[in-house]
Structures are given as structure tokens and as C-alpha cells.
C-alpha atoms as a PDB file:
ATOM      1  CA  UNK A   1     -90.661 -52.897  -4.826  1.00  0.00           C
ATOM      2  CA  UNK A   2     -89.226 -53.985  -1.349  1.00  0.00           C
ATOM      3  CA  UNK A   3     -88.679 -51.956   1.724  1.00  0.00           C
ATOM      4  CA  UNK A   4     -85.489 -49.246   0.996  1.00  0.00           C
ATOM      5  CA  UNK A   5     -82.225 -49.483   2.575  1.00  0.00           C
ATOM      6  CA  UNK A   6     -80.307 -47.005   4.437  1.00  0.00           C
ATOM      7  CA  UNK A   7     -77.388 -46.704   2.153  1.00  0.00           C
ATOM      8  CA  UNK A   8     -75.747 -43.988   0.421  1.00  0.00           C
ATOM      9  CA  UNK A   9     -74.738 -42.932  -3.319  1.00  0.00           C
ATOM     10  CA  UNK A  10     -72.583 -40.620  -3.446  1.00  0.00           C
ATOM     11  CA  UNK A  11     -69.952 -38.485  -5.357  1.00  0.00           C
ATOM     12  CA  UNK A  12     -68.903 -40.335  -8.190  1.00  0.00           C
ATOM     13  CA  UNK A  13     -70.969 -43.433  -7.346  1.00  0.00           C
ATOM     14  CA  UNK A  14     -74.099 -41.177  -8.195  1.00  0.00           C
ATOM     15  CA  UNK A  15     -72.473 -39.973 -10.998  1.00  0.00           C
ATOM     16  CA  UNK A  16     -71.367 -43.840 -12.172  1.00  0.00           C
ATOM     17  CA  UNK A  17     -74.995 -44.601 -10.910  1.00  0.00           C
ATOM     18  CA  UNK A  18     -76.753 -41.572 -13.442  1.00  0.00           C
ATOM     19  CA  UNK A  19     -74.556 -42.451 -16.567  1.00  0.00           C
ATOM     20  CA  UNK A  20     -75.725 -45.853 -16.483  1.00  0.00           C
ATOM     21  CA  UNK A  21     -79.337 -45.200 -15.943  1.00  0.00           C
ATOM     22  CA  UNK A  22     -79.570 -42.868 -18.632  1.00  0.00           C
ATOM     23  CA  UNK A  23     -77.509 -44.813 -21.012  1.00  0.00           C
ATOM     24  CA  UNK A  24     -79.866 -46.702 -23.814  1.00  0.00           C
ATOM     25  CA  UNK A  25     -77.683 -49.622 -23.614  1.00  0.00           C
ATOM     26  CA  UNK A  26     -75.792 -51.620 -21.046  1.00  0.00           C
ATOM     27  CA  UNK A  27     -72.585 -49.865 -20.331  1.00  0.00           C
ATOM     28  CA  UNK A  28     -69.314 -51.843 -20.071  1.00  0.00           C
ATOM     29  CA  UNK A  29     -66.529 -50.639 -17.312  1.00  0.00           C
ATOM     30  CA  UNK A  30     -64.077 -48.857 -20.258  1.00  0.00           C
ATOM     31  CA  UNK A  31     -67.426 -47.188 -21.627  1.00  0.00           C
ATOM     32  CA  UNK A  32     -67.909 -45.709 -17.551  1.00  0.00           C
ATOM     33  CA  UNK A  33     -64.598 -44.780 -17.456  1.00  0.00           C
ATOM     34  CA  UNK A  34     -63.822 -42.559 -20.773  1.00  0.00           C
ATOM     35  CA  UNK A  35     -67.730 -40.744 -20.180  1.00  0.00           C
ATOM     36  CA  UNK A  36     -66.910 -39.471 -16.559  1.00  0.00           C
ATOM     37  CA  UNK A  37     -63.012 -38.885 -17.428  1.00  0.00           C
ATOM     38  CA  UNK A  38     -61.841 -40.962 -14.123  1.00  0.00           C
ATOM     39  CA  UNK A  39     -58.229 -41.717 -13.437  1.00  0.00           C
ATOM     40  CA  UNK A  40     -58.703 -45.600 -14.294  1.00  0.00           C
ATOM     41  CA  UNK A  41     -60.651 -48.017 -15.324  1.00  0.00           C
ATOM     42  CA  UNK A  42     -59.912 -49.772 -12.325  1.00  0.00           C
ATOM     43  CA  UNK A  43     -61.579 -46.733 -10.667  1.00  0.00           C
ATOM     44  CA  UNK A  44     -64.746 -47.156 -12.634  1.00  0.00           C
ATOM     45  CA  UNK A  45     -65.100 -50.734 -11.895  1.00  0.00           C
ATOM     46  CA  UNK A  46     -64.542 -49.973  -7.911  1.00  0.00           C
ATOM     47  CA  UNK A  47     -67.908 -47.765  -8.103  1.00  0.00           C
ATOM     48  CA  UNK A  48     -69.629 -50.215 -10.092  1.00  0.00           C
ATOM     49  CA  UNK A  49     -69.069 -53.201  -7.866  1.00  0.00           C
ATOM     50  CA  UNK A  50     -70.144 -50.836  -4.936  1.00  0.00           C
ATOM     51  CA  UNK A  51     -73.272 -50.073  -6.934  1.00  0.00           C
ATOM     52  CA  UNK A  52     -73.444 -53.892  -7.341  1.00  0.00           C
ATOM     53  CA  UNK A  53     -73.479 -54.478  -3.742  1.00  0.00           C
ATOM     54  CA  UNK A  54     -76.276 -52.063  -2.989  1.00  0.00           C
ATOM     55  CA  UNK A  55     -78.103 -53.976  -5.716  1.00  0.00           C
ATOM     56  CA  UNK A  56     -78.914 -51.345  -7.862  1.00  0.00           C
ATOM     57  CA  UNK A  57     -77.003 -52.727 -10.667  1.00  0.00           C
ATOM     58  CA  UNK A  58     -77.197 -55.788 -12.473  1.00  0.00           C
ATOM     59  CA  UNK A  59     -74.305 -57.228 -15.047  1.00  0.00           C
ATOM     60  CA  UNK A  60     -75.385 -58.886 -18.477  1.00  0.00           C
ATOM     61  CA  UNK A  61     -73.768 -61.920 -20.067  1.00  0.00           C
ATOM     62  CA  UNK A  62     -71.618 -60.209 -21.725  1.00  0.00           C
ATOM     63  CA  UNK A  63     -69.723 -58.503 -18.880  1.00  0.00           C
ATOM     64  CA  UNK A  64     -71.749 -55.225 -19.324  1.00  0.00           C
ATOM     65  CA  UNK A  65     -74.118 -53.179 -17.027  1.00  0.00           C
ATOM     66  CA  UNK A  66     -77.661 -51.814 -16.558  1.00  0.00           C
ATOM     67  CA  UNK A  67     -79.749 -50.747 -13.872  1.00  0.00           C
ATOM     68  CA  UNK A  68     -81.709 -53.160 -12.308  1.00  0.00           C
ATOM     69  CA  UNK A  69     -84.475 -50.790 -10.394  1.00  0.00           C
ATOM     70  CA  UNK A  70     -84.971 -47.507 -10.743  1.00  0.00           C
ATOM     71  CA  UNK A  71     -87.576 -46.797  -8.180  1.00  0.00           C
ATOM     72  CA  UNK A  72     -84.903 -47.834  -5.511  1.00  0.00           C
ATOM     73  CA  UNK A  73     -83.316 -44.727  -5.311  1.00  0.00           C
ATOM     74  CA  UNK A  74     -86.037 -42.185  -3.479  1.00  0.00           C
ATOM     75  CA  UNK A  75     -84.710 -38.803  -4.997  1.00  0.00           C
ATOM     76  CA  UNK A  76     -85.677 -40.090  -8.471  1.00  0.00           C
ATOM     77  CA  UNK A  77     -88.753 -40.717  -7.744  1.00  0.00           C
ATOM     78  CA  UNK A  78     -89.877 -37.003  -8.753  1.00  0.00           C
ATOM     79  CA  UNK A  79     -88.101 -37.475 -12.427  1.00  0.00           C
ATOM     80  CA  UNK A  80     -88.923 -39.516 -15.847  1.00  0.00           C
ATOM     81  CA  UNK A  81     -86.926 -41.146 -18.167  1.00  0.00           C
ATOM     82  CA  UNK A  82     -87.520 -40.168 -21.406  1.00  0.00           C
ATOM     83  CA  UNK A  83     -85.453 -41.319 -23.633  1.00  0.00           C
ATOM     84  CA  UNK A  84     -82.038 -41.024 -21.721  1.00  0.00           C
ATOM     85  CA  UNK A  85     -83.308 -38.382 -20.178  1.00  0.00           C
ATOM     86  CA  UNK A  86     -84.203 -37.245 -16.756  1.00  0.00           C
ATOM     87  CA  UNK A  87     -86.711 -35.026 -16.523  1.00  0.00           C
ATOM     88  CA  UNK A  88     -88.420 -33.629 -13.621  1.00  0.00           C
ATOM     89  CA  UNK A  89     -92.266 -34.273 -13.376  1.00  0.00           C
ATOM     90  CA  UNK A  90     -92.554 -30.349 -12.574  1.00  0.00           C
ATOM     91  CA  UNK A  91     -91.603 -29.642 -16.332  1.00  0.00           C
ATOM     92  CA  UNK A  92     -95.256 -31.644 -17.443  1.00  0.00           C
ATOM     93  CA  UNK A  93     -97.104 -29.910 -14.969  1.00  0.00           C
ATOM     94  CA  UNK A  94     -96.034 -26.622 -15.739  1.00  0.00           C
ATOM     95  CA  UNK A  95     -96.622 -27.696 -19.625  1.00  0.00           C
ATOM     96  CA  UNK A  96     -99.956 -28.353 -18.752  1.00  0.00           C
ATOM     97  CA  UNK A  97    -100.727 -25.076 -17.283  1.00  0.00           C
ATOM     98  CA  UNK A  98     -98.723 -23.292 -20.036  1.00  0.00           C
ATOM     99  CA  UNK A  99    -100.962 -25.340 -22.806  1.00  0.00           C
ATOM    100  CA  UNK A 100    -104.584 -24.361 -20.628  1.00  0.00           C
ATOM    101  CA  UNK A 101    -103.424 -20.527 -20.483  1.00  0.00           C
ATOM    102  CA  UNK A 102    -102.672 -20.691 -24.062  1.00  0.00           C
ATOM    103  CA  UNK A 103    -105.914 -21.700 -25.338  1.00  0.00           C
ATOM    104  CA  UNK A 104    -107.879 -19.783 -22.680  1.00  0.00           C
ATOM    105  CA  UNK A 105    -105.831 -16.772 -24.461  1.00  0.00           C
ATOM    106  CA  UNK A 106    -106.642 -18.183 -28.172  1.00  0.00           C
ATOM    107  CA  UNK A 107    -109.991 -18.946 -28.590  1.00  0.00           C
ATOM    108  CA  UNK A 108    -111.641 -16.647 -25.541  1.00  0.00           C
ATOM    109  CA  UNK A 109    -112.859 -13.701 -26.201  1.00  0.00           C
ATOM    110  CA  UNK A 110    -110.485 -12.427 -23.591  1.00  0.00           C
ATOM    111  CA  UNK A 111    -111.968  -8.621 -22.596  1.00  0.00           C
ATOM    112  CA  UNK A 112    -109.636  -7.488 -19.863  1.00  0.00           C
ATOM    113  CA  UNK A 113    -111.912  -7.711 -17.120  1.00  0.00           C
ATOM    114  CA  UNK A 114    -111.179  -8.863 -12.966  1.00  0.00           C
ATOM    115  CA  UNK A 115    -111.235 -12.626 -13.934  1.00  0.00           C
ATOM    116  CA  UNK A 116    -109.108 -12.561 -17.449  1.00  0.00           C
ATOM    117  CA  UNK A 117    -106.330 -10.182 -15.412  1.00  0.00           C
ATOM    118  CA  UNK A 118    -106.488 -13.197 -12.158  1.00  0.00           C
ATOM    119  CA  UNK A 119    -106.751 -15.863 -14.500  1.00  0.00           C
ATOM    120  CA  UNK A 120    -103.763 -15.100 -16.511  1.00  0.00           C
ATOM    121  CA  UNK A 121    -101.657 -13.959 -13.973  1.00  0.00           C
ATOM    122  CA  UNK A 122    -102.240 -16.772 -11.701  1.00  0.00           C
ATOM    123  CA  UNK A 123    -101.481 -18.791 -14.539  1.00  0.00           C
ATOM    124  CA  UNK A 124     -98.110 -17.254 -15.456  1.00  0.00           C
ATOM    125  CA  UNK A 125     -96.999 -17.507 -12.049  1.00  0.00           C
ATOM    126  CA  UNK A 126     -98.364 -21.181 -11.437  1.00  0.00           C
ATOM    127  CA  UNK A 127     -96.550 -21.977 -15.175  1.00  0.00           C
ATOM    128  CA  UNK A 128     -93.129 -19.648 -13.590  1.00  0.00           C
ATOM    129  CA  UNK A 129     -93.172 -21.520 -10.381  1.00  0.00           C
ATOM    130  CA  UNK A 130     -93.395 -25.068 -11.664  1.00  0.00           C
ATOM    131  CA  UNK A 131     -90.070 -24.672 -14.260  1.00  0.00           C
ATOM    132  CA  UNK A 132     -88.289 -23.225 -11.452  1.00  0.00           C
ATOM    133  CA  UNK A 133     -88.656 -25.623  -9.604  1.00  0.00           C
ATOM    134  CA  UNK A 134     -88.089 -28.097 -11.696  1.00  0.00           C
ATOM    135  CA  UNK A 135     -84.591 -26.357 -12.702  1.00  0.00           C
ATOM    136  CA  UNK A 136     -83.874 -26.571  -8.930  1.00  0.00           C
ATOM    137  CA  UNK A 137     -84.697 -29.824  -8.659  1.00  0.00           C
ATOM    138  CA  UNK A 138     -82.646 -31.014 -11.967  1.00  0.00           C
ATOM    139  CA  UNK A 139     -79.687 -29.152 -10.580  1.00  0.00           C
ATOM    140  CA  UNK A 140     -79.686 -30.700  -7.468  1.00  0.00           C
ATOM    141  CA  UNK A 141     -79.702 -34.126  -8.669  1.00  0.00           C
ATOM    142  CA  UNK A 142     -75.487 -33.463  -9.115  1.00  0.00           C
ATOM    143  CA  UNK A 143     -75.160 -32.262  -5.632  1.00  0.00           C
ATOM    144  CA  UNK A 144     -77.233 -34.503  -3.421  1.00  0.00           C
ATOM    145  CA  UNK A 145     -76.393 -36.951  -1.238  1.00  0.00           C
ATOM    146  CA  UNK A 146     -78.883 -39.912  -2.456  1.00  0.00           C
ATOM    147  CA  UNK A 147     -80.963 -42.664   0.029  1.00  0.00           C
ATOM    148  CA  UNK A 148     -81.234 -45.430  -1.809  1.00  0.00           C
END
């Protein structure tokens, strides 16, 4: 991975720029065009050539497109994608705690004392925190201005 650039996706660029990165297979300009309901194909094809410029795109033999590296683009850098899917790295995390507090809860013999009471509630909130944020942070992926 090279040293980023200081450009900027934007608007319906990122949203051009999303649809093709979670799309299983290389996406063709019409395909672009009916998903995010734009005015033209013509339309579609201006924000992929501008994603083609900034080299985050890269077109197939057959006139189609996929994304050529997704660690360019920094604000992604905190999601996975699982199949098609981008999901924040908060949401594991917060699956892990969730899974520890859950078998702390099952097979302890869990008598009510000063460490069960911290224990689970520093859990809970640890487990709260972590899919809150990660709903933040999947929401904001729509609204952000993107480095790439």
C-alpha cells in the first residue's frame, strides 16, 4: 500500500464508490445507474471515470468494474467486508465481550457479591458502548466526506 493522496470522495462518488465495493461481482455502468436511481447513465459513468482517475477503480475486459484497493480509502479502514457487507470492527469487539459475560453468567456460580455486580455491569456497559459506536460509525459512512 503506497503513500495516500489528498483527494476527495464525495456525495454520489462515495455512494458510486460503496455500491461497487460491496457488490460480489464487477458492476457494469447501467447496473450503477438503476441501484442508486441517478438521472442517467451518462451520470453514472461521469462518477466512475472520476473514481477511475483517483485509482480506486479498475475496469475488467469486459467493460465492467471492481475496486481495485480497498485500504486506500482511510475511513474504511475501521470496517470489514463480509460478504457484501460493511461492518464495523466495533460490532466483533462488542461480540466478544457479550460472548465472555455470557459464559461468566452460565457456568459461574454467580452469588451477587462486589465483584459479580462490577463485573457484569462493566461488562454491559463495555458490550452497550461498543454497538453504539459502531451504529455511529456505520451511519456516518453516508454522510462523510472521505480522504482517500
Amino acid at each position: 500500500m503506497g503513500q495516500l493522496s489528498k483527494k476527495h470522495i464525495s456525495g454520489t462518488s462515495w455512494d458510486v464508490y460503496l455500491y461497487i465495493l460491496t457488490s460480489s461481482d464487477p458492476v457494469g455502468v447501467r447496473d450503477v445507474w438503476r441501484a442508486l436511481n441517478l438521472s442517467s447513465p451518462s451520470l453514472a459513468q461521469y462518477h466512475i471515470n472520476k473514481l477511475l482517475d483517483m485509482e480506486l477503480l479498475g475496469q475488467t475486459r469486459d467493460g465492467k468494474y471492481s475496486v481495485k484497493e480497498k485500504e486506500q480509502v482511510e475511513t474504511l479502514r475501521s470496517f470489514v467486508l463480509l460478504r457484501g457487507r460493511l461492518i464495523p470492527r466495533l460490532v466483533f469487539y462488542g461480540a466478544l465481550v457479550a460472548g465472555i459475560l455470557s459464559v461468566y453468567l452460565l457456568f459461574k456460580p454467580f452469588r451477587w457479591d462486589y465483584r459479580d455486580v462490577v463485573i457484569v455491569a462493566v461488562s454491559a456497559f463495555s458490550v452497550f458502548a461498543f454497538f453504539f459506536e459502531a451504529y455511529n460509525q456505520y451511519r456516518s459512512l453516508k454522510v462523510a466526506v472521505q480522504k482517500v
